[in-house]
C-alpha atoms as a PDB file:
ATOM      1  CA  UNK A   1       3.209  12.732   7.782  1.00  0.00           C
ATOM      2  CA  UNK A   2       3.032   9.407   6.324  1.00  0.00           C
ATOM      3  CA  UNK A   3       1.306   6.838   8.995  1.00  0.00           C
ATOM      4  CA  UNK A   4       2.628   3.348   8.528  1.00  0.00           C
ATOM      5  CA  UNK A   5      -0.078   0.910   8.446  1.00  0.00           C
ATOM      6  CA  UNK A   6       2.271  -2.520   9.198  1.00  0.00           C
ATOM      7  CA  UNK A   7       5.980  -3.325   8.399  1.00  0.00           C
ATOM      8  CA  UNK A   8       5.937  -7.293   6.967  1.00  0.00           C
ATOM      9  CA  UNK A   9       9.305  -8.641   6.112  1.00  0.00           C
ATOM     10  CA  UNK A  10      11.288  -5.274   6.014  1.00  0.00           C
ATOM     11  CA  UNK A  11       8.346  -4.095   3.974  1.00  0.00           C
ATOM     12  CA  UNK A  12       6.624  -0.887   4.869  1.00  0.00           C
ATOM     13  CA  UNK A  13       2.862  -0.529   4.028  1.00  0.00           C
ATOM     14  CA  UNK A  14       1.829   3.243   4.891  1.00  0.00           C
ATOM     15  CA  UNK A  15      -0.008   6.343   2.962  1.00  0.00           C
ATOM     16  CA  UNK A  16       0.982   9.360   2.241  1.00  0.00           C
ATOM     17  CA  UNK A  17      -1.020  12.092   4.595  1.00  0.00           C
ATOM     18  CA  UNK A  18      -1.498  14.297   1.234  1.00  0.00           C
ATOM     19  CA  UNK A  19      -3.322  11.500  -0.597  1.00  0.00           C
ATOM     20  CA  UNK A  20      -6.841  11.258   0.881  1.00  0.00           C
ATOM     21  CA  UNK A  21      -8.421  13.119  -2.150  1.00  0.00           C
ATOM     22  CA  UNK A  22      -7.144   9.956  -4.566  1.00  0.00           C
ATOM     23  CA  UNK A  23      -9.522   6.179  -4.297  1.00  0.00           C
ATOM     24  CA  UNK A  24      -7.939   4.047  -1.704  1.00  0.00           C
ATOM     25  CA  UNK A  25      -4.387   2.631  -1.554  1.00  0.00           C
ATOM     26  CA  UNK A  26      -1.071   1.721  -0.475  1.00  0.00           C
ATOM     27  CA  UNK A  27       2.319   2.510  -1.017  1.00  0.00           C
ATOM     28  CA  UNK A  28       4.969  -0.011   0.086  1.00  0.00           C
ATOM     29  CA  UNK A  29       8.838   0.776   0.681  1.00  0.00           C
ATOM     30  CA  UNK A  30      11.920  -1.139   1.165  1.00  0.00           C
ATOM     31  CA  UNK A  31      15.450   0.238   1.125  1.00  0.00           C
ATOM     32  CA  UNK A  32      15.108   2.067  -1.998  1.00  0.00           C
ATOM     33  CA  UNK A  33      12.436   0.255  -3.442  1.00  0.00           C
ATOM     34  CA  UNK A  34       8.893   1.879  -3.660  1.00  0.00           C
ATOM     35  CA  UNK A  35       5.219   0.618  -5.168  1.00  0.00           C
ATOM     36  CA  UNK A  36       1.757   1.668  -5.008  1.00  0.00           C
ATOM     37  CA  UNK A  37      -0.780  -0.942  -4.900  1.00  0.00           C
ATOM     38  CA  UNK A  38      -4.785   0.496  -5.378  1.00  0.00           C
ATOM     39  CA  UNK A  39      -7.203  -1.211  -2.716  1.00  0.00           C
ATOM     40  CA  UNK A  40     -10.496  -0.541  -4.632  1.00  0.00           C
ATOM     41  CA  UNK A  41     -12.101  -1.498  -6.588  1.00  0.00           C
ATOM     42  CA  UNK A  42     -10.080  -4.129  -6.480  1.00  0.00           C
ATOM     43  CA  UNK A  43      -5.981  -4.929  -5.941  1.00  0.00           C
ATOM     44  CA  UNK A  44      -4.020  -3.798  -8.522  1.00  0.00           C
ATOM     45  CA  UNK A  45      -0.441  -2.142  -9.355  1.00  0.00           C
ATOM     46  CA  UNK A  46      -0.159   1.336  -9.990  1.00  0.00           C
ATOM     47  CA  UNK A  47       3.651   2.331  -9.812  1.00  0.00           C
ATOM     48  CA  UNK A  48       6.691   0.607  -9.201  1.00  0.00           C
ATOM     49  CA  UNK A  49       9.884   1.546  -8.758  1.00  0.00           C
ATOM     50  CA  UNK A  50      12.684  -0.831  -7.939  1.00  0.00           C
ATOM     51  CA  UNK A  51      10.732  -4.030  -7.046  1.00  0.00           C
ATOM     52  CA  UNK A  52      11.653  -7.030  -9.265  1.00  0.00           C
ATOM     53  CA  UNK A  53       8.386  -9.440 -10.277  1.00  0.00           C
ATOM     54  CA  UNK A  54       8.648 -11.705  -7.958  1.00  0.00           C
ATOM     55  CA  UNK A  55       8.964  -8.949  -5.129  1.00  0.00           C
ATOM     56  CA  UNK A  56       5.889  -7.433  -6.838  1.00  0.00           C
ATOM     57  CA  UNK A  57       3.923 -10.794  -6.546  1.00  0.00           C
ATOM     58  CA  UNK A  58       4.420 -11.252  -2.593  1.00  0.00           C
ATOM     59  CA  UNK A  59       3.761  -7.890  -2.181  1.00  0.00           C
ATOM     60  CA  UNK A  60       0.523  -7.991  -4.161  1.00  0.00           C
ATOM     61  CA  UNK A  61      -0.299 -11.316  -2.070  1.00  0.00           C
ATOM     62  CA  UNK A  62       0.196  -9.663   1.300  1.00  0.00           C
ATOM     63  CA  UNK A  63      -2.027  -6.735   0.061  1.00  0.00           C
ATOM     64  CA  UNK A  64      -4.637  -8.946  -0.983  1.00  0.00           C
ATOM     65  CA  UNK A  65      -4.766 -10.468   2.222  1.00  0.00           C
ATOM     66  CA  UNK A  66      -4.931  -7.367   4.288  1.00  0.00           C
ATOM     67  CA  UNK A  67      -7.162  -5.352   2.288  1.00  0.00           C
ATOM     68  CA  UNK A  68      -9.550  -4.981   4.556  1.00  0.00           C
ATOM     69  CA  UNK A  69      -7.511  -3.939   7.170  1.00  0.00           C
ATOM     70  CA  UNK A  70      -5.628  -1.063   4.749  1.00  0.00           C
ATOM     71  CA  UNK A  71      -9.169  -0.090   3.667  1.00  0.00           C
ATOM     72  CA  UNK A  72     -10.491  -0.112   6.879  1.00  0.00           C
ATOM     73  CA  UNK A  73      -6.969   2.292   8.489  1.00  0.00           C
ATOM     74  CA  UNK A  74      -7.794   4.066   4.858  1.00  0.00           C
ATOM     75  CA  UNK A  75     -11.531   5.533   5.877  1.00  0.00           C
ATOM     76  CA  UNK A  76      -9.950   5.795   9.382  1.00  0.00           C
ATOM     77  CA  UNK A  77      -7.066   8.126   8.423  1.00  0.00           C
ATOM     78  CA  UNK A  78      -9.353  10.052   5.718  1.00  0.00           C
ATOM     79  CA  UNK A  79     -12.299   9.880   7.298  1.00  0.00           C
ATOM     80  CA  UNK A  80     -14.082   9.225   4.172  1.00  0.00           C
END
């Protein structure tokens, strides 16, 4: 199970149901395209694979301004 969070411009923001032992974050898909942003301790890239820098940068933008509502879903989900 992978419970989406939001879809923003064909974009996908969701976790992965197996991930809840790893610190917080995201992983964002679309088409073929897939990234992992961390949520704490603060925003940053951890994989990408597909996304061209400027796709990176929006995505990074819209993370940063719903990080508290990914973190927030995140301790929901986990229960952490």
């Amino acid at each position: 199970m992978s419970p989406t969070v939001v879809i923003i411009d064909g974009a996908r923001f969701f976790f992965f149901s197996n991930e809840g032992n790893e610190k917080p974050h995201v992983h964002v898909q679309k088409g073929s395209h897939l990234c992992k942003f961390w949520l704490a301790p603060k925003v940053r890239l951890a994989h990408n694979s597909g996304f061209k820098l400027h796709e990176l940068r929006k995505i990074e933008a819209i993370v940063l301004e719903n990080r508290e509502i990914f973190l927030r879903r995140w301790y929901e989900f986990f229960k952490t």
